[in-house]
Every structure is written in structure tokens, then in C-alpha cells.
PDB file of N, CA and C in Angstrom:
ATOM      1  N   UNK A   1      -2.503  -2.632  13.896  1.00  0.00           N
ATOM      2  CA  UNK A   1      -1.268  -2.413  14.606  1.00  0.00           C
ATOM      3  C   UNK A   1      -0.132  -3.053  13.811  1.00  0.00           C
ATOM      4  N   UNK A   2       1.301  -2.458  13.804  1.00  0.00           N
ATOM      5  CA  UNK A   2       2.092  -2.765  13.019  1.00  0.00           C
ATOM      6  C   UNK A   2       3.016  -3.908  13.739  1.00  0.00           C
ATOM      7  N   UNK A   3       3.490  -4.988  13.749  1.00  0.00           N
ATOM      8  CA  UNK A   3       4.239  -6.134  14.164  1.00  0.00           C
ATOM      9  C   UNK A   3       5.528  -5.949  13.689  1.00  0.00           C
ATOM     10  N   UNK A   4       6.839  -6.189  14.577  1.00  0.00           N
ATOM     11  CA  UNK A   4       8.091  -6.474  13.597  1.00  0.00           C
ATOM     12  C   UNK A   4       8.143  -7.740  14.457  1.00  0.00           C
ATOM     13  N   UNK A   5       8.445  -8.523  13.541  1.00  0.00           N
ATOM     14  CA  UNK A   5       8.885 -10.103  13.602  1.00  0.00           C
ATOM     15  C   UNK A   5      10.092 -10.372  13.275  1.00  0.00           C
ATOM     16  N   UNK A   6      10.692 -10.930  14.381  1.00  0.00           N
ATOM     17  CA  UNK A   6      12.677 -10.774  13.819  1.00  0.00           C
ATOM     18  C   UNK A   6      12.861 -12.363  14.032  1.00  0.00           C
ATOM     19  N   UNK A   7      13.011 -13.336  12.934  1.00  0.00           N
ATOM     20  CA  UNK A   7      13.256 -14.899  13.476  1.00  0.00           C
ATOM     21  C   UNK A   7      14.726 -15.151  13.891  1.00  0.00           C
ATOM     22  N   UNK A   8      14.376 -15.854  15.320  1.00  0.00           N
ATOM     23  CA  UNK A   8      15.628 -16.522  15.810  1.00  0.00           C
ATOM     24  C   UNK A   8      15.728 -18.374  15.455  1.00  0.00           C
ATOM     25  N   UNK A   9      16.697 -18.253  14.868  1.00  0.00           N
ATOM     26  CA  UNK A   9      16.826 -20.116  14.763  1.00  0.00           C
ATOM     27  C   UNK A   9      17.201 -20.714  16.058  1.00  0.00           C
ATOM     28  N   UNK A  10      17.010 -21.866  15.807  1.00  0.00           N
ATOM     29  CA  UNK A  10      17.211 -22.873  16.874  1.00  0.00           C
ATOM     30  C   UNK A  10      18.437 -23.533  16.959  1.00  0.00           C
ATOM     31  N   UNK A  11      19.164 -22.855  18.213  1.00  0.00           N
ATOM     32  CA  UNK A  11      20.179 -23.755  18.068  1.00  0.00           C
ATOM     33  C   UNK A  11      20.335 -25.166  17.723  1.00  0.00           C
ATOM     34  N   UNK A  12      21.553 -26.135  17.180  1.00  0.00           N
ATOM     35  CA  UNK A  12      21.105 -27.227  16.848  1.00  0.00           C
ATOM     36  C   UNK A  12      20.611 -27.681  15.364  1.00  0.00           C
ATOM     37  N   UNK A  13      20.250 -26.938  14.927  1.00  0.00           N
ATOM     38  CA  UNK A  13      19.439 -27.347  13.826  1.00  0.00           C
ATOM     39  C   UNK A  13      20.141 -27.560  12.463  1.00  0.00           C
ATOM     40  N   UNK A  14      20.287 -28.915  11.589  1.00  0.00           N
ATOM     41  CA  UNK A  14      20.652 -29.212  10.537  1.00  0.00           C
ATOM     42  C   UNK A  14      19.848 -28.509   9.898  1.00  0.00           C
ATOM     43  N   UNK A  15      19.885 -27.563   9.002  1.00  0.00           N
ATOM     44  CA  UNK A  15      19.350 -27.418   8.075  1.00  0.00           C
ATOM     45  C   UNK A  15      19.790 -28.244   6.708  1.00  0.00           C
ATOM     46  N   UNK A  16      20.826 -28.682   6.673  1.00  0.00           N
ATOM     47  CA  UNK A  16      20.645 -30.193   5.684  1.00  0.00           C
ATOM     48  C   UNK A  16      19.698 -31.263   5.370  1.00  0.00           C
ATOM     49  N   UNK A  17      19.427 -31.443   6.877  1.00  0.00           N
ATOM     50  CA  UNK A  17      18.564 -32.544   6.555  1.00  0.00           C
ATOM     51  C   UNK A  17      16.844 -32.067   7.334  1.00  0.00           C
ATOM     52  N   UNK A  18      16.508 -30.563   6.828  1.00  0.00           N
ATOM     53  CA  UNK A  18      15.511 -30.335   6.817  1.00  0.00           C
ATOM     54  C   UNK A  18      14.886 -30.460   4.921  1.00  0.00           C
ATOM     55  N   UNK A  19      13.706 -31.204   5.100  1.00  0.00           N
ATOM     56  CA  UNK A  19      12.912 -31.548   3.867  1.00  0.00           C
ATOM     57  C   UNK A  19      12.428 -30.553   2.737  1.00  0.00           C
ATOM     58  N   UNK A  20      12.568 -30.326   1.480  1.00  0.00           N
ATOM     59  CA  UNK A  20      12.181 -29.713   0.739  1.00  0.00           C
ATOM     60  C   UNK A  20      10.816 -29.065   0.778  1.00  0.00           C
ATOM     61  N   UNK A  21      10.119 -30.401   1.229  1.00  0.00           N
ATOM     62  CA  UNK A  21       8.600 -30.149   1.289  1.00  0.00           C
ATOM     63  C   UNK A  21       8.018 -29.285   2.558  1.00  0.00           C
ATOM     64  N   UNK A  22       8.811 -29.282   3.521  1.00  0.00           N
ATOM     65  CA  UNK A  22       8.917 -28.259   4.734  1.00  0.00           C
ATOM     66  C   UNK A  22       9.023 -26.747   3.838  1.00  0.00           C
ATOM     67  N   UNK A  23      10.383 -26.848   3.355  1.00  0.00           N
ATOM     68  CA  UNK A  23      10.698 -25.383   2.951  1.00  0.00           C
ATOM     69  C   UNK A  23       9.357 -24.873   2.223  1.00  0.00           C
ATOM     70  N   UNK A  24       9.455 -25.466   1.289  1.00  0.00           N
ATOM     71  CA  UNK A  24       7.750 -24.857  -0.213  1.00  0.00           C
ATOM     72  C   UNK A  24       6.789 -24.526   0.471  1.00  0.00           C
ATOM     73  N   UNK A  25       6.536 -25.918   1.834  1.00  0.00           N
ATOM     74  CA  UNK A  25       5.078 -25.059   2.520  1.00  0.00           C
ATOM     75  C   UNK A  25       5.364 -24.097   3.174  1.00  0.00           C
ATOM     76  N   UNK A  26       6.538 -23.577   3.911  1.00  0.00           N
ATOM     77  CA  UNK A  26       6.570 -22.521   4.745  1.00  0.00           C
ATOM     78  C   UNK A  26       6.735 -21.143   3.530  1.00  0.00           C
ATOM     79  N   UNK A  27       7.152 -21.389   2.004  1.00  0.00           N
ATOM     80  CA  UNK A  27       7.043 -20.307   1.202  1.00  0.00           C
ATOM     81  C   UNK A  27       5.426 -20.234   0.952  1.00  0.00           C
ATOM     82  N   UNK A  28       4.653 -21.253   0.539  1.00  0.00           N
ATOM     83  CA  UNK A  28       3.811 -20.910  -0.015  1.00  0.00           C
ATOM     84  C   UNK A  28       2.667 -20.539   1.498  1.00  0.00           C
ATOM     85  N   UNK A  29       2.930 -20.873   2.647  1.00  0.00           N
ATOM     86  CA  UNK A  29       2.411 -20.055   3.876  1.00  0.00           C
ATOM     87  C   UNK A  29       2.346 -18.792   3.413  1.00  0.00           C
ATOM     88  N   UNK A  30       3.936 -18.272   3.933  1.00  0.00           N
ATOM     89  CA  UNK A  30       3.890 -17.150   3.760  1.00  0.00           C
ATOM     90  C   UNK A  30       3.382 -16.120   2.874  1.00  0.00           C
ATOM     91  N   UNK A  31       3.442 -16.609   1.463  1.00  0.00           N
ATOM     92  CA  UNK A  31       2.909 -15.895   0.473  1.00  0.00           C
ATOM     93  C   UNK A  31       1.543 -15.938   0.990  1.00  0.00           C
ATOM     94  N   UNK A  32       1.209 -16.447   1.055  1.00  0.00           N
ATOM     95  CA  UNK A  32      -0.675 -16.043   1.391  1.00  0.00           C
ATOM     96  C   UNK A  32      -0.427 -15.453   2.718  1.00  0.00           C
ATOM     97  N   UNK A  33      -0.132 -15.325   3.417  1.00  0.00           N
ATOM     98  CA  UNK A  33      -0.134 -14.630   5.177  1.00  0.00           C
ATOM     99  C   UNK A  33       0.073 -12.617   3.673  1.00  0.00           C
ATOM    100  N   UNK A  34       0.923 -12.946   3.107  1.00  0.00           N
ATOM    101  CA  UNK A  34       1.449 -12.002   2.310  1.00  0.00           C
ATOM    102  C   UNK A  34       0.016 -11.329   1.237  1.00  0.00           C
ATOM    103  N   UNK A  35      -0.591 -12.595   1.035  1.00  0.00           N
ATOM    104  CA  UNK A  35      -1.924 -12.087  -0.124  1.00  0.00           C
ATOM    105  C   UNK A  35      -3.060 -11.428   0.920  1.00  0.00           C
ATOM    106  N   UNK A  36      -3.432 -12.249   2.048  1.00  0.00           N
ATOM    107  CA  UNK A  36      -4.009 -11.617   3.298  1.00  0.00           C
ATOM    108  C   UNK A  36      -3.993 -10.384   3.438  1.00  0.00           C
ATOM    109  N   UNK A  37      -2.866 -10.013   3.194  1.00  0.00           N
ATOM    110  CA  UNK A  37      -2.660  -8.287   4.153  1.00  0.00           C
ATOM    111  C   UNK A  37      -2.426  -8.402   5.318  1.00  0.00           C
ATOM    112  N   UNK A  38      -1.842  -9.725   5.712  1.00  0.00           N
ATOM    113  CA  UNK A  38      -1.684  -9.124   7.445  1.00  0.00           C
ATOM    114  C   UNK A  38       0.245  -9.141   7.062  1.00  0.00           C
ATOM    115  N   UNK A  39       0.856 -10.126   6.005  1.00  0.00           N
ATOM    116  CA  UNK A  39       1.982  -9.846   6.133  1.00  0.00           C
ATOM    117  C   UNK A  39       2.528  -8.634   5.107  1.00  0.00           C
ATOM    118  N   UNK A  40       2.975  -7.474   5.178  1.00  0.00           N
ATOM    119  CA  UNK A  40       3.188  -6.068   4.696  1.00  0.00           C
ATOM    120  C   UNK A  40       4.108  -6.121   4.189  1.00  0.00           C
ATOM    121  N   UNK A  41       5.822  -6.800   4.608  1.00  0.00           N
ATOM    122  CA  UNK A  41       6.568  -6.371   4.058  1.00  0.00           C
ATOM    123  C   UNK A  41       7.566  -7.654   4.809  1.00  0.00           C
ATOM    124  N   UNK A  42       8.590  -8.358   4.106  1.00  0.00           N
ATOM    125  CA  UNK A  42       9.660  -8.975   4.537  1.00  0.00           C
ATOM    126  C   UNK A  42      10.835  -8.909   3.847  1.00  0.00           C
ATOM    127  N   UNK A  43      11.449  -9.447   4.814  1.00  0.00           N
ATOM    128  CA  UNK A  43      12.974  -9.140   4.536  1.00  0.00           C
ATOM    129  C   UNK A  43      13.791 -10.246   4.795  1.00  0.00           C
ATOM    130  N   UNK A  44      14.983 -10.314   4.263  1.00  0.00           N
ATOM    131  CA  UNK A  44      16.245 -11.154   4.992  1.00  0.00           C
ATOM    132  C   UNK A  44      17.358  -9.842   5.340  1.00  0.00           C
ATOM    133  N   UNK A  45      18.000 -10.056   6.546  1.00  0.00           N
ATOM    134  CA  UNK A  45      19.309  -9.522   6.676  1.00  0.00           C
ATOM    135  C   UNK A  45      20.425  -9.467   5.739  1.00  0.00           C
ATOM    136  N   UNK A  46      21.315  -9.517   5.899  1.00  0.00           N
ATOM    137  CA  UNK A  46      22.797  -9.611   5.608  1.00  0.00           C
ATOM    138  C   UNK A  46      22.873 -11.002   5.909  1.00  0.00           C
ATOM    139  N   UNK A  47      22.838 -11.450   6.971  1.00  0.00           N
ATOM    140  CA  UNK A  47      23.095 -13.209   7.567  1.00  0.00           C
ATOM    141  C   UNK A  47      21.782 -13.936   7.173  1.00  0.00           C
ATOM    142  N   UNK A  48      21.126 -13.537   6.435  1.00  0.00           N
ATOM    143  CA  UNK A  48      19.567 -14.514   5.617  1.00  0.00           C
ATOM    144  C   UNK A  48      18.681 -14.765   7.006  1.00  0.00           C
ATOM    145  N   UNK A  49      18.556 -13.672   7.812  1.00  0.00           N
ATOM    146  CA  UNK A  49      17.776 -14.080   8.845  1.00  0.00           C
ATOM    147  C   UNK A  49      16.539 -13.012   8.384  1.00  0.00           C
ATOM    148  N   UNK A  50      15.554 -13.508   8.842  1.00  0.00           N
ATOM    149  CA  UNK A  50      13.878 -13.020   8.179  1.00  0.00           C
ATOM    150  C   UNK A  50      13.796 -12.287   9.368  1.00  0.00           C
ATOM    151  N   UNK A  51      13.455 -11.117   8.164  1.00  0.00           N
ATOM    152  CA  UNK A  51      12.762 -10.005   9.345  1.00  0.00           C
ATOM    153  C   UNK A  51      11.231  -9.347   8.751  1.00  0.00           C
ATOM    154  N   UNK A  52       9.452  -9.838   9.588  1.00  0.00           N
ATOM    155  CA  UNK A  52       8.308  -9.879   8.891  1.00  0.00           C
ATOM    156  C   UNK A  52       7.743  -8.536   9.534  1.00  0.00           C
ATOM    157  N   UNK A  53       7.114  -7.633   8.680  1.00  0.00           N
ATOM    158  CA  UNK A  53       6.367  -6.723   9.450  1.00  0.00           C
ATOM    159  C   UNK A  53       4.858  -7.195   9.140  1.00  0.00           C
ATOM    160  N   UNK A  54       4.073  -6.832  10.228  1.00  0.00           N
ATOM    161  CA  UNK A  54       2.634  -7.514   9.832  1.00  0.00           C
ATOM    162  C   UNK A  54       1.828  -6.481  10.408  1.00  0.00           C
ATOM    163  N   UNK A  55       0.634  -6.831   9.821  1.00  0.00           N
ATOM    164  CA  UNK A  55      -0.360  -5.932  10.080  1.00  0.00           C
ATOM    165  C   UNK A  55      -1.606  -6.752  10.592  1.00  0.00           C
ATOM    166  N   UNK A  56      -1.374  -6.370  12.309  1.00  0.00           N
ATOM    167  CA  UNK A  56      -2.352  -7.671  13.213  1.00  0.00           C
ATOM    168  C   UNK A  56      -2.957  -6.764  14.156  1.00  0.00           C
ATOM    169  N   UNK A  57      -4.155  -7.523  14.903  1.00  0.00           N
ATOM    170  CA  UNK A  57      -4.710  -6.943  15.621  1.00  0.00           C
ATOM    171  C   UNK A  57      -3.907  -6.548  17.045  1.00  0.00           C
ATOM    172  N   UNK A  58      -2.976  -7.561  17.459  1.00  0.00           N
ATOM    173  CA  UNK A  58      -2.188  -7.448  18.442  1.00  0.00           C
ATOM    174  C   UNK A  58      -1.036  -8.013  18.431  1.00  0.00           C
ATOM    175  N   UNK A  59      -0.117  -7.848  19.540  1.00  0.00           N
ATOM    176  CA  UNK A  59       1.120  -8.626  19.267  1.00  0.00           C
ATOM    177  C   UNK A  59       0.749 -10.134  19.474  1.00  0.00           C
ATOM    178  N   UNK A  60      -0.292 -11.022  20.304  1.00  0.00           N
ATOM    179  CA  UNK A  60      -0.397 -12.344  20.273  1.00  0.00           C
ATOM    180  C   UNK A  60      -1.343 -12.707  19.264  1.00  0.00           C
ATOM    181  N   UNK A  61      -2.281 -11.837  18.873  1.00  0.00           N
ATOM    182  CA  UNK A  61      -2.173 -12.129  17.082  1.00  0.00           C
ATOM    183  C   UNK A  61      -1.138 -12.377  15.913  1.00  0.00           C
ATOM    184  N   UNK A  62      -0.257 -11.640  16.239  1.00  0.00           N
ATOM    185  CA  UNK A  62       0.713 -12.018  15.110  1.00  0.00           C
ATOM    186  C   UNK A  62       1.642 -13.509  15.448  1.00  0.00           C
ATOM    187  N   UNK A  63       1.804 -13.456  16.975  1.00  0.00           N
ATOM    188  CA  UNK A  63       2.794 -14.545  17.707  1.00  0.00           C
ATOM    189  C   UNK A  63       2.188 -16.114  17.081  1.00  0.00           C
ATOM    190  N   UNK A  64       0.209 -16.120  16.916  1.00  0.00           N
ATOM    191  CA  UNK A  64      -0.499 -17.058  16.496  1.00  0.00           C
ATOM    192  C   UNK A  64      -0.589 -17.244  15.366  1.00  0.00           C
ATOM    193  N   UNK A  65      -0.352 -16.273  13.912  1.00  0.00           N
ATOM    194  CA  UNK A  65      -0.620 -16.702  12.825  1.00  0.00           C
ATOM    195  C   UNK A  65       0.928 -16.914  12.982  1.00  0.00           C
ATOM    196  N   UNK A  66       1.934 -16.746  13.450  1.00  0.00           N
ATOM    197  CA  UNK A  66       3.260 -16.781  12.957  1.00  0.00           C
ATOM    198  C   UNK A  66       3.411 -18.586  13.301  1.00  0.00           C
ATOM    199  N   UNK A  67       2.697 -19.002  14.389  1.00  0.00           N
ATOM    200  CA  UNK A  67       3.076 -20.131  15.377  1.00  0.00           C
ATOM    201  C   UNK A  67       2.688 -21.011  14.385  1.00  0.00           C
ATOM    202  N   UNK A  68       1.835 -21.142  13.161  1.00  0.00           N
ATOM    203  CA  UNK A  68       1.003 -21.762  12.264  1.00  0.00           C
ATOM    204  C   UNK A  68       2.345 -22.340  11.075  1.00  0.00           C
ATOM    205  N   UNK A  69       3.540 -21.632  11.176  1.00  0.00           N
ATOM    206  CA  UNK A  69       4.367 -21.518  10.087  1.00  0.00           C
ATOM    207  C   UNK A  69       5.239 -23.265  10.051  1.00  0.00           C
ATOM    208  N   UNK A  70       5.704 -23.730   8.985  1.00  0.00           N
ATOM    209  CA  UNK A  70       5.840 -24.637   9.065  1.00  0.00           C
ATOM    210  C   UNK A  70       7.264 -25.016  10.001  1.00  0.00           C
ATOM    211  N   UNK A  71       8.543 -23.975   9.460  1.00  0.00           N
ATOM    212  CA  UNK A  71       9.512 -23.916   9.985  1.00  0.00           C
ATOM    213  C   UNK A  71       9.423 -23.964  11.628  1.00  0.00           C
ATOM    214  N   UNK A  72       8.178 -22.761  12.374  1.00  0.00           N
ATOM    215  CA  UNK A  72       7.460 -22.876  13.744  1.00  0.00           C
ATOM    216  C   UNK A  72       7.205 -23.848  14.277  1.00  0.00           C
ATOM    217  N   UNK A  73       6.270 -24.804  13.662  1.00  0.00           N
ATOM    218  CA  UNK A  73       5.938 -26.043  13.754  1.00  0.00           C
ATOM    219  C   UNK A  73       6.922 -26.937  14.234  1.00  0.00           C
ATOM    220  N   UNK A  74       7.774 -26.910  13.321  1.00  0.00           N
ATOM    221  CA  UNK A  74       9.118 -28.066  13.756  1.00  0.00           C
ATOM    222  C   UNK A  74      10.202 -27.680  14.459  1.00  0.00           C
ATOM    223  N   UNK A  75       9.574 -26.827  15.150  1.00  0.00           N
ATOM    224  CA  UNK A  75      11.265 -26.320  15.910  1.00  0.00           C
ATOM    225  C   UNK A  75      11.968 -25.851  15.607  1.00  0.00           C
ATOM    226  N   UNK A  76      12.120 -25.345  14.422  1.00  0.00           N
ATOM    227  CA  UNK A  76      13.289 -24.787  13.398  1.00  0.00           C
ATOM    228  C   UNK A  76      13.563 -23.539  13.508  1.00  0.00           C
ATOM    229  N   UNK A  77      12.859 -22.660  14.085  1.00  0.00           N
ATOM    230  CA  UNK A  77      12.914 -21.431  14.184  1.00  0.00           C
ATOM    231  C   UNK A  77      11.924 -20.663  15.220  1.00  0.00           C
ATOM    232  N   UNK A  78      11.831 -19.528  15.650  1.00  0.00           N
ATOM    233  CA  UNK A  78      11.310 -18.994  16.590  1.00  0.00           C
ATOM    234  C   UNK A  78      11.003 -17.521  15.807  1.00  0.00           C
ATOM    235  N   UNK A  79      10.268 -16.482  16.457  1.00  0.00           N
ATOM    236  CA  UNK A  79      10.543 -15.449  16.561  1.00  0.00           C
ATOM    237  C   UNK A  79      10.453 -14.588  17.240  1.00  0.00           C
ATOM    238  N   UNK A  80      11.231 -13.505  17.558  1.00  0.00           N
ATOM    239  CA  UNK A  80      11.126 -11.957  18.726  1.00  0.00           C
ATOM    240  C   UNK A  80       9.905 -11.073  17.919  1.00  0.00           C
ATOM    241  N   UNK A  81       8.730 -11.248  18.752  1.00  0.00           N
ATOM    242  CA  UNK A  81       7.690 -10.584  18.361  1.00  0.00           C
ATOM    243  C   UNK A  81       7.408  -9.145  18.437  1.00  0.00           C
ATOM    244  N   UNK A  82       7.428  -7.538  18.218  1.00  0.00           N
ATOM    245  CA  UNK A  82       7.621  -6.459  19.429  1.00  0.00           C
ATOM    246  C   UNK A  82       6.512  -5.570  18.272  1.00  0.00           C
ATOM    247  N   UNK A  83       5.514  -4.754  19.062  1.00  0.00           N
ATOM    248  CA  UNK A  83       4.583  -3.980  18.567  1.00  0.00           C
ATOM    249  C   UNK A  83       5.376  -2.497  18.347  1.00  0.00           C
ATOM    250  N   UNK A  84       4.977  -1.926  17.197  1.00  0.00           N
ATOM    251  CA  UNK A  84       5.493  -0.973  16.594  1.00  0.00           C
ATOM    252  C   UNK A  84       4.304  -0.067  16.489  1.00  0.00           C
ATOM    253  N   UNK A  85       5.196   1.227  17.378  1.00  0.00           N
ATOM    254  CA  UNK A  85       4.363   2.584  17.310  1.00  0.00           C
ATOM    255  C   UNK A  85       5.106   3.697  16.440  1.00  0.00           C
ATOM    256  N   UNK A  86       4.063   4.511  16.662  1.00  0.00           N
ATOM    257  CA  UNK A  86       4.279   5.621  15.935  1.00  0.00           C
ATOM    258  C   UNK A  86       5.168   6.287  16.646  1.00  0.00           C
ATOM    259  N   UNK A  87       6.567   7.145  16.271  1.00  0.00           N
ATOM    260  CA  UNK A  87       7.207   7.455  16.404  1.00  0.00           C
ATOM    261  C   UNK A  87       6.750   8.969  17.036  1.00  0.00           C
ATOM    262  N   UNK A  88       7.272   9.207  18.348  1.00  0.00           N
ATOM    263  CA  UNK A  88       6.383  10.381  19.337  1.00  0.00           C
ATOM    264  C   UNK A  88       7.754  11.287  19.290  1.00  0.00           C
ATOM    265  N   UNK A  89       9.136  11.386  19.691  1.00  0.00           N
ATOM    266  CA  UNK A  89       9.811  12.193  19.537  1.00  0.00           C
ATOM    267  C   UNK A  89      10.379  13.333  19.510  1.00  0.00           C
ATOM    268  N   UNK A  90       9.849  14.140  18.186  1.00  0.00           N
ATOM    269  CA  UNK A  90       9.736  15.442  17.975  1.00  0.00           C
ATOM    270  C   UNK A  90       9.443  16.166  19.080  1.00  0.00           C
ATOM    271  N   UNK A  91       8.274  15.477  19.946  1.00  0.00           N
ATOM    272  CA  UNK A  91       7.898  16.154  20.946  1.00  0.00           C
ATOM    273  C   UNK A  91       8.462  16.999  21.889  1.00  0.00           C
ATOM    274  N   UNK A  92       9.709  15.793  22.773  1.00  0.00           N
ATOM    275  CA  UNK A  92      10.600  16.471  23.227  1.00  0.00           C
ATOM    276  C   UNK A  92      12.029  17.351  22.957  1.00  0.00           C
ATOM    277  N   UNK A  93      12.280  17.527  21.378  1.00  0.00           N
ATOM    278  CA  UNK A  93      12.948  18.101  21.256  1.00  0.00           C
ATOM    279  C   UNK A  93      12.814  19.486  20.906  1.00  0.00           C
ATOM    280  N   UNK A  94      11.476  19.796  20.494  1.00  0.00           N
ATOM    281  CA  UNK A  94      10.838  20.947  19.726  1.00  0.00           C
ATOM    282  C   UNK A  94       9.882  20.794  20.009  1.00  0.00           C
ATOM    283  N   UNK A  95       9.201  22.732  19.915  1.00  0.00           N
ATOM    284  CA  UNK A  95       7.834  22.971  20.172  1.00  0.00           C
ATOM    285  C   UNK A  95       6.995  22.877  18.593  1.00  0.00           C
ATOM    286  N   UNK A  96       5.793  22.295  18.871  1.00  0.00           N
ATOM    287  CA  UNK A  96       5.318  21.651  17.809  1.00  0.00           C
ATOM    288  C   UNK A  96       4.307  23.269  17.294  1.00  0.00           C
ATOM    289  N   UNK A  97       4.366  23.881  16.270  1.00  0.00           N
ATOM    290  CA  UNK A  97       3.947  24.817  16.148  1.00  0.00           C
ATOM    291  C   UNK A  97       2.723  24.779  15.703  1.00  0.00           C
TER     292      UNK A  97
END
């Protein structure tokens, strides 16, 4: 099943005086969530906000490997979890021949 993961920060939060060694582990997390195959594809916005698509068994599968993240861990960030289907559509606009 396909995951979009959209992170919300935490209000509050210095990111100044968040630690280097925080940041590296939450890159080098991710890169392996990334070597895995469950993370498919990421992104930043326009405003550097991370947007993860994953490839999980469910949406509280993904909510749990995501909860593992270091930034997660410390409060620093959150994310809007939402399961992604296949696009049905066509259906109602046209007869499917």
C-alpha cells in the first residue's frame, strides 16, 4: 500500500539549538528506511517541509516506522499520515469501453 507522509513541525521549536548529531541520525535513518524499500520517494516543498511516500503494509505501519525517526523522537516534528489509492475516476465521467 502506498503512504503519503506530509511532516508537520512543532510549534516552538529552535531549530538552532537542535544537535548535529540528531540531524545525521535522522539522515542516515532515513536513507536506510530508503535502502529498505519501504521509503519510495521524498521530497521537500518550496518551504523545506518533507513530504515521504512509502511503501507499507498499512497506514499504522508507516505511522510506526516513521515514529522510530529521530526528529519523531524528540518532538521536533510530527507527521499527517493518509493511505493512497488508486485513482477510480474515469469511472464516473465516461463509459469504460
Amino acid at each position: 500500500m502506498k503512504i503519503l507522509a506530509i511532516e508537520k513541525e512543532v510549534a516552538g521549536v529552535d531549530w538552532s539549538a537542535v544537535s548535529k548529531d540528531i540531524l545525521t541520525q535522522e539522515a542516515l535513518d532515513v536513507y536506510r528506511l530508503y535502502l529498505s524499500a519501504q521509503l519510495r520517494e521524498h521530497y521537500f516543498t518550496e518551504n523545506r517541509q518533507v513530504v515521504l511516500v512509502l511503501e507499507c503494509d498499512s497506514k499504522a505501519h508507516a505511522a510506526a516506522l516513521l515514529s522510530k525517526l529521530p526528529l519523531v523522537t524528540n518532538n521536533l516534528i510530527t507527521f499527517n499520515i493518509m493511505e493512497l489509492h488508486p485513482y477510480t475516476g474515469y469511472d464516473r465521467i465516461m463509459e469504460v469501453v
